[in-house]
Protein backbone atom coordinates (compact mmCIF):
# COMPACT_ATOMS: atom_id res chain seq x y z
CA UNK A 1 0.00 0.00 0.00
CA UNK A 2 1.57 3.24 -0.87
CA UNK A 3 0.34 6.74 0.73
CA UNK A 4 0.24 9.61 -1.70
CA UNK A 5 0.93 12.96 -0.99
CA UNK A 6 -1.10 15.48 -3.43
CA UNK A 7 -0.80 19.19 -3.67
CA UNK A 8 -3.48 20.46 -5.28
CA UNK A 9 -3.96 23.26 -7.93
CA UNK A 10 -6.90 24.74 -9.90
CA UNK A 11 -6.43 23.10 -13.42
CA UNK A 12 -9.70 20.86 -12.47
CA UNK A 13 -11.21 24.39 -12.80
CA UNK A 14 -9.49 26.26 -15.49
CA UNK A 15 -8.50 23.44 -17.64
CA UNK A 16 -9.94 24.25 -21.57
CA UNK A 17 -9.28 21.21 -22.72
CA UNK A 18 -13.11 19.71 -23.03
CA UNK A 19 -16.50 20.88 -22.91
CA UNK A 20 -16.87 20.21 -19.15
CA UNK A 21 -19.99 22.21 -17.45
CA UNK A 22 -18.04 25.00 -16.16
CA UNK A 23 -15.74 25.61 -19.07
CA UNK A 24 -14.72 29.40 -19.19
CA UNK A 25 -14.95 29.48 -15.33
CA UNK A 26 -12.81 32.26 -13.90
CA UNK A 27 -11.90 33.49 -10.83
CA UNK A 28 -14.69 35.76 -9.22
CA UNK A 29 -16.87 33.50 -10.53
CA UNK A 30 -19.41 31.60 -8.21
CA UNK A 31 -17.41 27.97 -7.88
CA UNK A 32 -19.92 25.57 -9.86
CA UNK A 33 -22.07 22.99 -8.01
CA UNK A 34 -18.82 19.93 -6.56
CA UNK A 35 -21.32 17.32 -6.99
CA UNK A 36 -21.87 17.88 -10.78
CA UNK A 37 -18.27 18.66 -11.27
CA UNK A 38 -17.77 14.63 -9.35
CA UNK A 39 -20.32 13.21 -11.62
CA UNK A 40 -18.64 14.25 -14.87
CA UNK A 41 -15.53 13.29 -13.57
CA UNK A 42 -16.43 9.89 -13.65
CA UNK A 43 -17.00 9.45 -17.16
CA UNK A 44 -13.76 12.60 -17.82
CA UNK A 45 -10.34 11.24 -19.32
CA UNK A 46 -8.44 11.47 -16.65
CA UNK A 47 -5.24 12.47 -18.92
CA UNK A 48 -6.96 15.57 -19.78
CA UNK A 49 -9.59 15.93 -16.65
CA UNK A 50 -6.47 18.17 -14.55
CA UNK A 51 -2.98 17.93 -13.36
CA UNK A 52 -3.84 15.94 -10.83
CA UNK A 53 -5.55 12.84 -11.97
CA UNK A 54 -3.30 12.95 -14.98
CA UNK A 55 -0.49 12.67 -12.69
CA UNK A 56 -2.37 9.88 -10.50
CA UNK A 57 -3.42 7.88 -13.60
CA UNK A 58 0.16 7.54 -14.82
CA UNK A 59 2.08 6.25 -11.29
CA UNK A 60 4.42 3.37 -11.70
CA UNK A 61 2.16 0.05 -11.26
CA UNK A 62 -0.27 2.24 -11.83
CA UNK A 63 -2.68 3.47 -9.00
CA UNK A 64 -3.64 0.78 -6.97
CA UNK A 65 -7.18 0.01 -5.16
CA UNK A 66 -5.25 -0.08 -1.65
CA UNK A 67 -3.19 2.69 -2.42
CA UNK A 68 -4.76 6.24 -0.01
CA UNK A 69 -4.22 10.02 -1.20
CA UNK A 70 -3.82 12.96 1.08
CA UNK A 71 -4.72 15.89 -0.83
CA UNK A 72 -3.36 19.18 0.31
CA UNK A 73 -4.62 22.26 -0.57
CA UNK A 74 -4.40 25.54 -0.46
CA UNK A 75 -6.78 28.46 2.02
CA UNK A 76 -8.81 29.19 -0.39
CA UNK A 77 -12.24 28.64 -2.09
CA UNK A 78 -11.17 27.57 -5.54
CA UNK A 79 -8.39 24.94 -3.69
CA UNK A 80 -11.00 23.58 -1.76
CA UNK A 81 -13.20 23.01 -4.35
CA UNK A 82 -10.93 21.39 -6.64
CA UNK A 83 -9.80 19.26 -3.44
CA UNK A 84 -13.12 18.32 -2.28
CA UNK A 85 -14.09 17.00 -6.15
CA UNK A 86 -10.91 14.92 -6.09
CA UNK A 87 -11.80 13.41 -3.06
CA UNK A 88 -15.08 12.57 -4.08
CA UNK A 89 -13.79 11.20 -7.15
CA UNK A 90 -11.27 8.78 -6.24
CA UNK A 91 -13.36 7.84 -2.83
CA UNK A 92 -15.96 6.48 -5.48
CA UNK A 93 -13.33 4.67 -6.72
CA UNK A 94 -12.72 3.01 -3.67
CA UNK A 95 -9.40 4.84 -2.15
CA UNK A 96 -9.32 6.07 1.74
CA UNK A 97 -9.06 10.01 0.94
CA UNK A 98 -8.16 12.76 3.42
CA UNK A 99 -8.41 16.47 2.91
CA UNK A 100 -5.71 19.22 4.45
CA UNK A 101 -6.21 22.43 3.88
CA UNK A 102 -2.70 24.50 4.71
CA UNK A 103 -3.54 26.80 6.72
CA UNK A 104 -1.52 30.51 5.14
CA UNK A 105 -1.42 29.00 1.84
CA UNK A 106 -3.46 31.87 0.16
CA UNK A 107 -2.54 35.02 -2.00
CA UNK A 108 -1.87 36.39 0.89
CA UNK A 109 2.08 37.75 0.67
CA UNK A 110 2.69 37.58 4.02
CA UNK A 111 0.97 34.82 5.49
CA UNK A 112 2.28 32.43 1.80
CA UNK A 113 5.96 33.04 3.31
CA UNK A 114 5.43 32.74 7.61
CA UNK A 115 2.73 30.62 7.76
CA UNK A 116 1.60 28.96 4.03
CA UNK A 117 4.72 27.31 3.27
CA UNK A 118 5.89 25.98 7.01
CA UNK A 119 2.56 24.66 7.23
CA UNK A 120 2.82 22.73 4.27
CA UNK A 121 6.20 21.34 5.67
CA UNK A 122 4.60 20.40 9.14
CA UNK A 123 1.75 18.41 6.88
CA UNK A 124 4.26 16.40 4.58
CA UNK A 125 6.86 15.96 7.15
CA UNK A 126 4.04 14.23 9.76
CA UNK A 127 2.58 12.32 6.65
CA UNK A 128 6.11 10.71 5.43
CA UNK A 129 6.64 10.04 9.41
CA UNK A 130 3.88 7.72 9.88
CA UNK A 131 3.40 5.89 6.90
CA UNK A 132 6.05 3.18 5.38
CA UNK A 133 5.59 3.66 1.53
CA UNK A 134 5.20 7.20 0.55
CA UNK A 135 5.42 9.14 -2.93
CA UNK A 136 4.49 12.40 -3.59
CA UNK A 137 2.79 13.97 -6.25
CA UNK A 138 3.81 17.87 -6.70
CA UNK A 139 1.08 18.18 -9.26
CA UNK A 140 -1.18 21.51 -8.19
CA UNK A 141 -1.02 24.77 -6.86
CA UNK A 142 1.61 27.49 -6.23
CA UNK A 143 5.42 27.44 -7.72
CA UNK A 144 6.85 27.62 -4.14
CA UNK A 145 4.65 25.04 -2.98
CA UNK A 146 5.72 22.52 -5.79
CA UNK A 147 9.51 23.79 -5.29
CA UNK A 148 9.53 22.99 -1.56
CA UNK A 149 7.66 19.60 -1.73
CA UNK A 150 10.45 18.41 -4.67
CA UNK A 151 12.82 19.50 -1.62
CA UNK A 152 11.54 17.65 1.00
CA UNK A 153 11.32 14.60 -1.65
CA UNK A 154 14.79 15.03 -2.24
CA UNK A 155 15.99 15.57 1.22
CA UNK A 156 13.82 12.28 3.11
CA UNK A 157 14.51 9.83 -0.14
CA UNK A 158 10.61 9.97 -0.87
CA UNK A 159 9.69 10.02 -4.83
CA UNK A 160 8.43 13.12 -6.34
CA UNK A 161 6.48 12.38 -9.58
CA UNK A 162 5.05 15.46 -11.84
CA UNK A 163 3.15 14.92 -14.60
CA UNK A 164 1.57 18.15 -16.33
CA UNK A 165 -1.99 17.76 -17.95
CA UNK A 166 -0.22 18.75 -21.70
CA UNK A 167 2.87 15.87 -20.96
CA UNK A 168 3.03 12.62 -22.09
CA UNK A 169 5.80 11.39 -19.59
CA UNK A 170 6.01 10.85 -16.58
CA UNK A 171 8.76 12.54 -14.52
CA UNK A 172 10.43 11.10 -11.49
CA UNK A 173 12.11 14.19 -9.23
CA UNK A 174 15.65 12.23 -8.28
CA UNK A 175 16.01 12.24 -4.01
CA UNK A 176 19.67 13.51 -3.62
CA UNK A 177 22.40 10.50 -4.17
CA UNK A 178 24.06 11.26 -0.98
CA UNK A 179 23.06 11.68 2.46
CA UNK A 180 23.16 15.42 3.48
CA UNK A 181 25.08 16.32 6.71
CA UNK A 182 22.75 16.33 9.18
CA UNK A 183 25.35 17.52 12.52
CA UNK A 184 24.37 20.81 12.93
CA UNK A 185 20.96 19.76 13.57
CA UNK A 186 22.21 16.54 15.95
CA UNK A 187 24.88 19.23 17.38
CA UNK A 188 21.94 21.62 18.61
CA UNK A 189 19.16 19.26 18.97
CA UNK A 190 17.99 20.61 22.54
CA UNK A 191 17.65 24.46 20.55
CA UNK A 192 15.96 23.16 17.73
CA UNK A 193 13.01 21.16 19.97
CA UNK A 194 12.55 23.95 22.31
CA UNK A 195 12.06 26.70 19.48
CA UNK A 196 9.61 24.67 17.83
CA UNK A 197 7.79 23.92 20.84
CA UNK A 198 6.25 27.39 20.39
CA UNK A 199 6.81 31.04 19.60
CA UNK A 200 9.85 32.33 21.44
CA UNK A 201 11.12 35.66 22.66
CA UNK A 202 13.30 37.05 20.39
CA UNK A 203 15.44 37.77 23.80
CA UNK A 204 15.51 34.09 24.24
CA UNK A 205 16.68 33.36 21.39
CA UNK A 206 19.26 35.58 20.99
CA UNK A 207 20.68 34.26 23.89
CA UNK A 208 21.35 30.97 21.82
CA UNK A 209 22.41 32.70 18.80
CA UNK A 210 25.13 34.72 20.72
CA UNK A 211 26.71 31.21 21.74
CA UNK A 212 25.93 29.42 18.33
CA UNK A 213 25.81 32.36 15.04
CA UNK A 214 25.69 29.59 13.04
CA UNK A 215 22.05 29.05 13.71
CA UNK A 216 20.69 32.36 12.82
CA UNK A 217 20.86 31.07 9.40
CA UNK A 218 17.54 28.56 10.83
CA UNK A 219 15.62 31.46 12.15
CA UNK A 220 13.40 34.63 11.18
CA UNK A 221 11.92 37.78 14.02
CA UNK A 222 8.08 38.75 13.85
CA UNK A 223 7.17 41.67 14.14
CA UNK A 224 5.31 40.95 17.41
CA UNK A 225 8.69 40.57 18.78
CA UNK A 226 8.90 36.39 18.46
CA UNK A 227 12.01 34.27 17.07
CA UNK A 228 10.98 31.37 15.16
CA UNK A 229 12.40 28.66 12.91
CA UNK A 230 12.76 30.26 9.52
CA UNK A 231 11.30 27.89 6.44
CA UNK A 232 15.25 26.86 5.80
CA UNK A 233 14.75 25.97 9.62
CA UNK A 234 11.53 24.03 9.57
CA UNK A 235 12.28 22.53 6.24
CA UNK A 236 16.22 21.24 7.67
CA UNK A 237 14.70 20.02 11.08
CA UNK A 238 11.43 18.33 9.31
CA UNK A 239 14.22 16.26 7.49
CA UNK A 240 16.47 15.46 10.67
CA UNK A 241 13.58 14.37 12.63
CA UNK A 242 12.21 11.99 9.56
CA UNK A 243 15.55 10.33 9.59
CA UNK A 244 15.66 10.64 13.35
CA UNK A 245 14.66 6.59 14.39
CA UNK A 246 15.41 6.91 18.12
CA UNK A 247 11.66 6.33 19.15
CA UNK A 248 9.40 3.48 18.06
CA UNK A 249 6.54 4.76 15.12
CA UNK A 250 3.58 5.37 16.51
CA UNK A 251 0.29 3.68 14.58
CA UNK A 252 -2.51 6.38 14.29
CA UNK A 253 -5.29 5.54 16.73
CA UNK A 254 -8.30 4.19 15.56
CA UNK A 255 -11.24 6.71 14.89
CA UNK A 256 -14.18 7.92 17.85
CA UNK A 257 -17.63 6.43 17.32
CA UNK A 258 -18.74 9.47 18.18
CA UNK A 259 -20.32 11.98 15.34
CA UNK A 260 -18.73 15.39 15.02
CA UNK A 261 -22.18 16.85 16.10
CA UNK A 262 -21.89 15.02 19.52
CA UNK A 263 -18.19 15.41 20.55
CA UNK A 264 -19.12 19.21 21.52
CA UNK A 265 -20.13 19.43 25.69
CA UNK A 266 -19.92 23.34 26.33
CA UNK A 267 -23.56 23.70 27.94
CA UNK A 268 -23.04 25.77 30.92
CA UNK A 269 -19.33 27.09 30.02
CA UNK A 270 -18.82 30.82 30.51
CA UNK A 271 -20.06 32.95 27.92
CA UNK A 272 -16.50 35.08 27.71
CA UNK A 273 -14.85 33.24 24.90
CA UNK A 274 -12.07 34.46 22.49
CA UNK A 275 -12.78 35.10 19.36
CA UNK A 276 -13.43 32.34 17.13
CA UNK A 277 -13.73 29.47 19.75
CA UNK A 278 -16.64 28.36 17.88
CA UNK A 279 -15.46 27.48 14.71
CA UNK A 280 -12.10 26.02 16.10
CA UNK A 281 -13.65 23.68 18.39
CA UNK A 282 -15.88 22.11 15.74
CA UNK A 283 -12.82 21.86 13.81
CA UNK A 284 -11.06 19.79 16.59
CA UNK A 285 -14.44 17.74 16.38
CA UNK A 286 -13.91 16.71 13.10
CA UNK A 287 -10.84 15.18 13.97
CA UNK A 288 -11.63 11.17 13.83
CA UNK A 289 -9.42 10.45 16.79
CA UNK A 290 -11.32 12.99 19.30
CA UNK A 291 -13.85 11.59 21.31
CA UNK A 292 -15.76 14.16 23.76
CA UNK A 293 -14.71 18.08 24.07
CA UNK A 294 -15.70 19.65 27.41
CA UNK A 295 -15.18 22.98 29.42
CA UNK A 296 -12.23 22.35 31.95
CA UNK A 297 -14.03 24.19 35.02
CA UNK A 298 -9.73 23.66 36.37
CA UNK A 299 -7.81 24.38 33.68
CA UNK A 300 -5.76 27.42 34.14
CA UNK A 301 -6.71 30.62 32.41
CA UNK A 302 -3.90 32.70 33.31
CA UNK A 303 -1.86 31.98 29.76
CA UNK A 304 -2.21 34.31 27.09
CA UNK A 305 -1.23 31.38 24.00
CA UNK A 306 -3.11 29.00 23.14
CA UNK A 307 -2.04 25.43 22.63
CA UNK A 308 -2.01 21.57 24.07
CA UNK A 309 0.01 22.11 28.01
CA UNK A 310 -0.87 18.80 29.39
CA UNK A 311 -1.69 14.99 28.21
CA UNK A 312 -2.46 11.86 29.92
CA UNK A 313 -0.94 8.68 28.07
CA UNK A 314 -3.12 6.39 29.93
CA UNK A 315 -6.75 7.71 28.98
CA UNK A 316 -5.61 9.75 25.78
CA UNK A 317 -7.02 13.17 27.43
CA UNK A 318 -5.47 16.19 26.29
CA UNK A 319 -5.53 19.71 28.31
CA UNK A 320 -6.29 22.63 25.77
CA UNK A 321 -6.49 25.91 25.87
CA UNK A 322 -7.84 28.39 23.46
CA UNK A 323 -6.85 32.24 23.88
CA UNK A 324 -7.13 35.86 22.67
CA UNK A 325 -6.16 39.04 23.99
CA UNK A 326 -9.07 38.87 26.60
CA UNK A 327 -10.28 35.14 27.10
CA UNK A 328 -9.22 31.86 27.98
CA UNK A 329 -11.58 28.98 27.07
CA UNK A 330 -9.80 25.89 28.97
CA UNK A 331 -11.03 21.87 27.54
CA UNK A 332 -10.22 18.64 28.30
CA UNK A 333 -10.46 16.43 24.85
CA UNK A 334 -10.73 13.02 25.12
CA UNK A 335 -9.15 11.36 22.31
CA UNK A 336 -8.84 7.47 21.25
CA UNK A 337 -4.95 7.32 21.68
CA UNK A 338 -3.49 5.13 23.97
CA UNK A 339 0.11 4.73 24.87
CA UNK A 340 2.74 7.55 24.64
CA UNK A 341 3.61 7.58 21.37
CA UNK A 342 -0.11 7.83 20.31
CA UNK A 343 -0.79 10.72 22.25
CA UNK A 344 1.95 12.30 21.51
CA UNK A 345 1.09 11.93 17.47
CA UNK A 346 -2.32 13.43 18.43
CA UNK A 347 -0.69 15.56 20.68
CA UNK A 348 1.52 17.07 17.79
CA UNK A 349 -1.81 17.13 15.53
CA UNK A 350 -3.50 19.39 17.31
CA UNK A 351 -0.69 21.53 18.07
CA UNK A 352 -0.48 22.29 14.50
CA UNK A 353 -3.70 23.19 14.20
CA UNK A 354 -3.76 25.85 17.05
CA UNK A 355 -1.06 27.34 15.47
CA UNK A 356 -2.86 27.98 12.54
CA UNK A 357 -6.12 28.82 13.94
C-alpha cells in the first residue's frame, strides 16, 4: 500500500481542454455545483480531466485500489473546491481520501511566506513520518509550494512524480544520491526542539544565537517581537527528525464512534470566549481520533497562548487551551490514543492546528 501525498492546484477548474460544465470558469466566478463537477468526472479522461488525476493515472504500477491520497490544498475557495471533487472522485473509486487544507497558503504575501509554506512542511513531514511507503505527487497549486515539496522529496529519499496535464511522460524528481550532513541539527538538537515547541522571545533566542551564530541562518523575528524557525529551519529540522529513528513509530489511533455533532459538551461554560472558539472547536471535532470536548471548570486561564500544556498517556485526554487578547476557554479532549507515542502523534496534531487557527 503506498500513501500519496497530493498538492493540489486549480487546473480541475481552469483546464480548456473539453466541454466540461463549467468551461470558461474564472476566478470571481461563483465555484460551480462539486457534486456535478464529481459526476462528470467519472465518465472525464483522466489524462486531460487536470494535473492531478493525470499525474495519479500515470504512477508506476499504476494506481492501486489499496493505495490512499492525502490531498493538500491551499486556504482558499477555488483549492478547496478542486480538493473536495478529487476526493469525491477517487473515494468512489474506492481509495481512503483525506483532505488538508494548509492553513496561510493563500494570495496572501505575508501569510504564503510565515505561515503557508511551514505549514505545508509540518503536513508532509508528519505524513512521510507515519506511513512506510510514501510518494508524492507535486502536481497543483503554487510554484513555491511545488519547489519545496520536490525539496523535502529530495531531502527524506521519498519520490516526487510530476506529470503536467499537456505531458506525455512521466517525470520522477531524483532524491539527492548522498546523504546530506545532518550535525548541525544533531549538534543543537535541545535548541531546535525547544524553538519549535512554540513562539519564542526574540530575547531568548538571541541568547542561543550569541553562543551558536551559526544558527541564525535557521531562524526569522516577527514583528510581534517572536524568534521562530525560519522555512530553511523548519524545512532542515522536518528532514532530521524523519531520519531521526530513536523512538518506536507510533500507529494512528483508531477513529471515535462518536459523530462530530456530539463530541461538543460546552452547555453551561462561561459565555466570555475568544474570538473564534466556535469554529475552532468544531474543527477539533472533526478530527476522527477525538472523542468528547468539554469545558475544563480547572484548567488554568492565566496563559495568554493557546495550545495543548498537558496529556495523559493512559486515557488519551489532552488539556487545551484556546486564547485571545481577553479570554481563555480551557477543555479537556478526550481522544482514542493510547500509549505515549499515540498521544503524543495526536498531541503534535492538534498543536499544529492551534497554530494555525
Amino acid at each position: 500500500m503506498r500513501t500519496l501525498i497530493v498538492t493540489v492546484g486549480t487546473s480541475l477548474l481552469t483546464n480548456r481542454t473539453d466541454e466540461r460544465p463549467w468551461h470558461g470558469w474564472q476566478h470571481g466566478q461563483d465555484l460551480p455545483d462539486e457534486n456535478t463537477a464529481a459526476q462528470y468526472a467519472e465518465s472525464a479522461d483522466e489524462q486531460l480531466l487536470c494535473a492531478e488525476t493525470n499525474t495519479l493515472q500515470a504512477l508506476p504500477n499504476s494506481l492501486q485500489p489499496q493505495d490512499s491520497i492525502a490531498f493538500l490544498h491551499s486556504a482558499t475557495p477555488a483549492g478547496e473546491w478542486c480538493a473536495k471533487v478529487l476526493l469525491q472522485h477517487y473515494q468512489k473509486q474506492g481509495h481512503k481520501c483525506e483532505l488538508f487544507e494548509i492553513g496561510g497558503l493563500s494570495y496572501k504575501e505575508k501569510s504564503f511566506t510565515s505561515r503557508g509554506l511551514k505549514s505545508l512542511m509540518e503536513h508532509i513531514f508528519s505524513i512521510i513520518k507515519q506511513a512506510d511507503n510514501v510518494a508524492i505527487c507535486a502536481t497543483g497549486g503554487f510554484k513555491a509550494e511545488i519547489a519545496f515539496a520536490n525539496m523535502i522529496g529530495m531531502l527524506t529519499h521519498v519520490p516526487v512524480y510530476y506529470l503536467h496535464e499537456q505531458f506525455r511522460e512521466l517525470v520522477e524528481l531524483p532524491s539527492i544520491p548522498i546523504d546530506w550532513d545532518i550535525s548541525i541539527v544533531e549538534d543543537n538538537r535541545r535548541f531546535f526542539e525547544w524553538i519549535d515547541e512554540e513562539p519564542r522571545s526574540s530575547l531568548e533566542v538571541e541568547n542561543w544565537l550569541k553562543a551558536n551564530p551559526q544558527l541564525r541562518t535557521f531562524t526569522s523575528v516577527t514583528l510581534d517581537g517572536h524568534t521562530l524557525l525560519s522555512t530553511v529551519g523548519e524545512l532542515i529540522y522536518g528532514a532530521y527528525k524523519i531520519q531521526d529513528n530513536s523512538k518506536p513509530k507510533a500507529v494512528w489511533p483508531p477513529p471515535s464512534e462518536v459523530s462530530p455533532q456530539e463530541k461538543i459538551k460546552l452547555e453551561g461554560t462561561d459565555h466570555h470566549r475568544p474570538k473564534g472558539w466556535k469554529d475552532f472547536t468544531e474543527r477539533i471535532a472533526e478530527i476522527a481520533q477525538v472523542g468528547i470536548i468539554r469545558y475544563d471548570g480547572n484548567g488554568d486561564k492565566s496563559k495568554k497562548r493557546s495550545g495543548v500544556y498537558d496529556s495523559d498517556s493512559d486515557t488519551g485526554t489532552l488539556k487545551v487551551l484556546l486564547a485571545d487578547e481577553k479570554y481563555a476557554l480551557p477543555l479537556v479532549v478526550e481522544t482514542t490514543a493510547r500509549g505515549e507515542e499515540q498521544v503524543d502523534l495526536v498531541k503534535e496534531y492538534l498543536q499544529r492546528q492551534i497554530r494555525n487557527w
